[in-house]
N, C-alpha and C. Protein backbone atom coordinates (compact mmCIF):
# COMPACT_ATOMS: atom_id res chain seq x y z
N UNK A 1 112.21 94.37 125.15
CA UNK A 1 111.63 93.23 125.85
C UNK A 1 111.07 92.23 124.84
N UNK A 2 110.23 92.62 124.03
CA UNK A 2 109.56 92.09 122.84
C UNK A 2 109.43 92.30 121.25
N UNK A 3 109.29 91.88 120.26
CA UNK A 3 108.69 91.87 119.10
C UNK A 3 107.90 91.03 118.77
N UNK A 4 106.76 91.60 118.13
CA UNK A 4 105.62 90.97 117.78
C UNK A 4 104.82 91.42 116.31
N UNK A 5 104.98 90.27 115.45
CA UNK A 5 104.03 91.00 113.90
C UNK A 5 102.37 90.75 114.52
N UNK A 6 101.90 91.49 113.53
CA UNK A 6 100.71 91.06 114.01
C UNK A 6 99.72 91.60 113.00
N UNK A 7 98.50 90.75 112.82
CA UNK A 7 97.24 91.62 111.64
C UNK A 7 96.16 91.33 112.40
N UNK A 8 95.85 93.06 112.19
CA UNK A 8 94.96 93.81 112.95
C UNK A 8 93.41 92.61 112.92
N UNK A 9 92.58 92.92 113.52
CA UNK A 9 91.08 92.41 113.28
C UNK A 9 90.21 92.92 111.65
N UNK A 10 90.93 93.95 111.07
CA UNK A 10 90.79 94.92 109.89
C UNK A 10 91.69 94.26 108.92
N UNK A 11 92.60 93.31 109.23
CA UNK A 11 93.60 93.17 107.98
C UNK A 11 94.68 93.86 107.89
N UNK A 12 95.14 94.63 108.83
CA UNK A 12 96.22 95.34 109.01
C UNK A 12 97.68 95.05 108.82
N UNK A 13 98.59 94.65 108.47
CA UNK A 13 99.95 94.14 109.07
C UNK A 13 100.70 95.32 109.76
N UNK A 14 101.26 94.57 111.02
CA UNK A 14 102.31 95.55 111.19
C UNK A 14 103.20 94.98 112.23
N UNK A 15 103.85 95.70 113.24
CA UNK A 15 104.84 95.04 114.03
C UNK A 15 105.14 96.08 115.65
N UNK A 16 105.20 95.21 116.53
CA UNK A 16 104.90 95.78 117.72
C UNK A 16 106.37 95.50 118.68
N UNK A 17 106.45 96.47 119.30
CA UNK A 17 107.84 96.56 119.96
C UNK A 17 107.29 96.67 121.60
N UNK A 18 107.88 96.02 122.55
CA UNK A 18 107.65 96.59 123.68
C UNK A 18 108.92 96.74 124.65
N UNK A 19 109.15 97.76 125.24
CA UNK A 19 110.29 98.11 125.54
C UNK A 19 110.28 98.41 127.16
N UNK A 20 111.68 98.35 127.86
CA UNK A 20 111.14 99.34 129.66
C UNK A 20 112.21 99.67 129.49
N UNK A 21 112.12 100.46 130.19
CA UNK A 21 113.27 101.77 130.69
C UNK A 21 113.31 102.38 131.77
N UNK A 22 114.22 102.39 132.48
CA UNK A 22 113.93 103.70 133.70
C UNK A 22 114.77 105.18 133.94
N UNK A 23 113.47 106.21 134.57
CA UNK A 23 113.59 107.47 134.26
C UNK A 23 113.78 107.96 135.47
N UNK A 24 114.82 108.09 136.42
CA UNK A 24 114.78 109.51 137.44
C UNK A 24 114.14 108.49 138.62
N UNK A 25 114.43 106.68 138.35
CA UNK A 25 114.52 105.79 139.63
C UNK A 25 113.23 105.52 138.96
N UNK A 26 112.38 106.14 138.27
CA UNK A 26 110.82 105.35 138.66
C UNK A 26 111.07 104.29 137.00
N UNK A 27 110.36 102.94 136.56
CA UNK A 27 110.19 102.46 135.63
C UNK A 27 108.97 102.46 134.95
N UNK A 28 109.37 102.34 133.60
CA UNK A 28 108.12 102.45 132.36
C UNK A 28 108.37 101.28 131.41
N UNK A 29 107.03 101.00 130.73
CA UNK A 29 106.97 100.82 129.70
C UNK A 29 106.47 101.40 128.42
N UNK A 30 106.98 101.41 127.36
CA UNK A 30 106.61 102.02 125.82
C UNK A 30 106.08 100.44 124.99
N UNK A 31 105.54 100.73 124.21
CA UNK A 31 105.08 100.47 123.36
C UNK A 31 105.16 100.86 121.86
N UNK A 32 105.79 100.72 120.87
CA UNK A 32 106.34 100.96 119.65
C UNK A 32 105.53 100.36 118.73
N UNK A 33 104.38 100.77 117.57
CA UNK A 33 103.92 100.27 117.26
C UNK A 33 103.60 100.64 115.98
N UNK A 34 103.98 99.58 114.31
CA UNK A 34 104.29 100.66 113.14
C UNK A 34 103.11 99.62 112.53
N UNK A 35 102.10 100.33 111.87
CA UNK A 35 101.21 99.10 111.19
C UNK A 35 100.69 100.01 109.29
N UNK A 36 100.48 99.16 108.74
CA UNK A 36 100.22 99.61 107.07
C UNK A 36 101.26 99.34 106.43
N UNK A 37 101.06 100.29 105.27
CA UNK A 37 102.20 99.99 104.28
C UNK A 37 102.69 101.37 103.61
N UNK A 38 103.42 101.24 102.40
CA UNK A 38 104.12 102.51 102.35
C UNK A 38 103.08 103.88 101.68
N UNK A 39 101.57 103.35 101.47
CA UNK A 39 100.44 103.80 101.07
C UNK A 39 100.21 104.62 102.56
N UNK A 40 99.75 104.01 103.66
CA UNK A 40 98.88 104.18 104.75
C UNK A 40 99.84 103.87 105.94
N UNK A 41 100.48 104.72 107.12
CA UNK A 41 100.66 103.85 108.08
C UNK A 41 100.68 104.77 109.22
N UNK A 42 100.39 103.72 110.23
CA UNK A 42 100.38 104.36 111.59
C UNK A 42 101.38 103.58 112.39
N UNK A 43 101.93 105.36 113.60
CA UNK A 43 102.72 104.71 114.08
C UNK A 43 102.56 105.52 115.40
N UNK A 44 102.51 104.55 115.85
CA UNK A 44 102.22 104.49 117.76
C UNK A 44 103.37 104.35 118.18
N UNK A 45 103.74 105.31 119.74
CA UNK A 45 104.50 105.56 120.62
C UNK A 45 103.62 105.42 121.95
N UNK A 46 103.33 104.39 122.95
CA UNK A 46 102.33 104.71 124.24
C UNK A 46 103.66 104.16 124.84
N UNK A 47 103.38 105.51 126.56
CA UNK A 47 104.40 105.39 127.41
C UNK A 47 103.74 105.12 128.58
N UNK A 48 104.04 104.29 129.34
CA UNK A 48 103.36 104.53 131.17
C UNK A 48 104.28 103.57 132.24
N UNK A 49 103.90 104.04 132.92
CA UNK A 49 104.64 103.62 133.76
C UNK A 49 104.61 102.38 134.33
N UNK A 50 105.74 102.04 134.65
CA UNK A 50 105.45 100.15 134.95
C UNK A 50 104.06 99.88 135.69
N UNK A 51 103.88 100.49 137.20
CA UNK A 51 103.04 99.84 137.92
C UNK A 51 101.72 100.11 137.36
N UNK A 52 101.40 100.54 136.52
CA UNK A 52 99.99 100.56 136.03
C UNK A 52 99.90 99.26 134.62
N UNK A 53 100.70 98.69 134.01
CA UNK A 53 101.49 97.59 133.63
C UNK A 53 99.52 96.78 133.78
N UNK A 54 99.28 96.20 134.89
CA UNK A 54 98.06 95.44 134.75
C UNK A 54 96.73 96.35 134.42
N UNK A 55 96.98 97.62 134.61
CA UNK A 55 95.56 97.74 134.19
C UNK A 55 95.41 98.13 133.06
N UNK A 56 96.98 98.73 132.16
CA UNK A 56 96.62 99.10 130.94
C UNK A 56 96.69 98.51 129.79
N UNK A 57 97.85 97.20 129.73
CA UNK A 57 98.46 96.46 128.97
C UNK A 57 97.35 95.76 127.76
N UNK A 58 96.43 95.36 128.83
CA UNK A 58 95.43 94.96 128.00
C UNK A 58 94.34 95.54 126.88
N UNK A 59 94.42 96.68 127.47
CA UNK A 59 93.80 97.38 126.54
C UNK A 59 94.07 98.20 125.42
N UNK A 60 95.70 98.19 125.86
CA UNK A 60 96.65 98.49 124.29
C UNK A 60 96.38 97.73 123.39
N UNK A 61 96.97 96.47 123.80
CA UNK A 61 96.61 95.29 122.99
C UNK A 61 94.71 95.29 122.15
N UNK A 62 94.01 95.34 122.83
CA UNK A 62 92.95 95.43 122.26
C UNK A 62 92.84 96.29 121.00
N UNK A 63 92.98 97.93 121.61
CA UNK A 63 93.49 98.99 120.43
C UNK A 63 94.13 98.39 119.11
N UNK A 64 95.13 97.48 119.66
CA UNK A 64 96.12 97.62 118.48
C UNK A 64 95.31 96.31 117.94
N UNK A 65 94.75 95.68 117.89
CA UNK A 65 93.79 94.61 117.23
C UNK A 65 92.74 95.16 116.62
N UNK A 66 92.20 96.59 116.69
CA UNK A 66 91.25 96.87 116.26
C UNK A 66 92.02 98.24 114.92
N UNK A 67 93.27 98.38 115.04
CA UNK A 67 93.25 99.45 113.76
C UNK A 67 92.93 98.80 112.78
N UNK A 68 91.97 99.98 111.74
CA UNK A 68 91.57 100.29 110.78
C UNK A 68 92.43 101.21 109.97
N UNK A 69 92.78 101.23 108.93
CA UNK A 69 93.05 102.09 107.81
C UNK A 69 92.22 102.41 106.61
N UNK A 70 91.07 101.88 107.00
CA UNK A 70 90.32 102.23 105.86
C UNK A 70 88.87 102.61 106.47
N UNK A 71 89.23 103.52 107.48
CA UNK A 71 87.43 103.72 108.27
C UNK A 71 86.60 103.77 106.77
């Protein structure tokens, strides 16, 4: 569906994927999400299901604005 770079609130770089798919009739979305460098990195996989889509979306996003790699 999407790509998106992005640096964290921490200084982070990284790059965000968002994807849908459907499983057995019902639909989802994932979230793909690789941030650091070849030192440090995290990498996020979040799955849910479409219709929850408004209540969670936003707060991925938040998450992913707030990694740290250097607590």
């Amino acid at each position: 569906v999407s790509k998106e770079s992005f640096t964290s609130d921490n200084g982070v770089k990284g790059v965000m994927f968002k994807l849908s798919f459907e499983l057995k009739g019902d639909k989802y979305i994932r979230y793909m999400v690789y941030a650091g460098d070849l030192t440090k990195t995290l990498w996020l996989n979040i799955t849910y299901p479409q219709m929850l889509e408004e209540l969670i979306e936003l707060e991925i996003l938040k998450s992913v604005k707030s990694i740290n790699l250097k607590p």
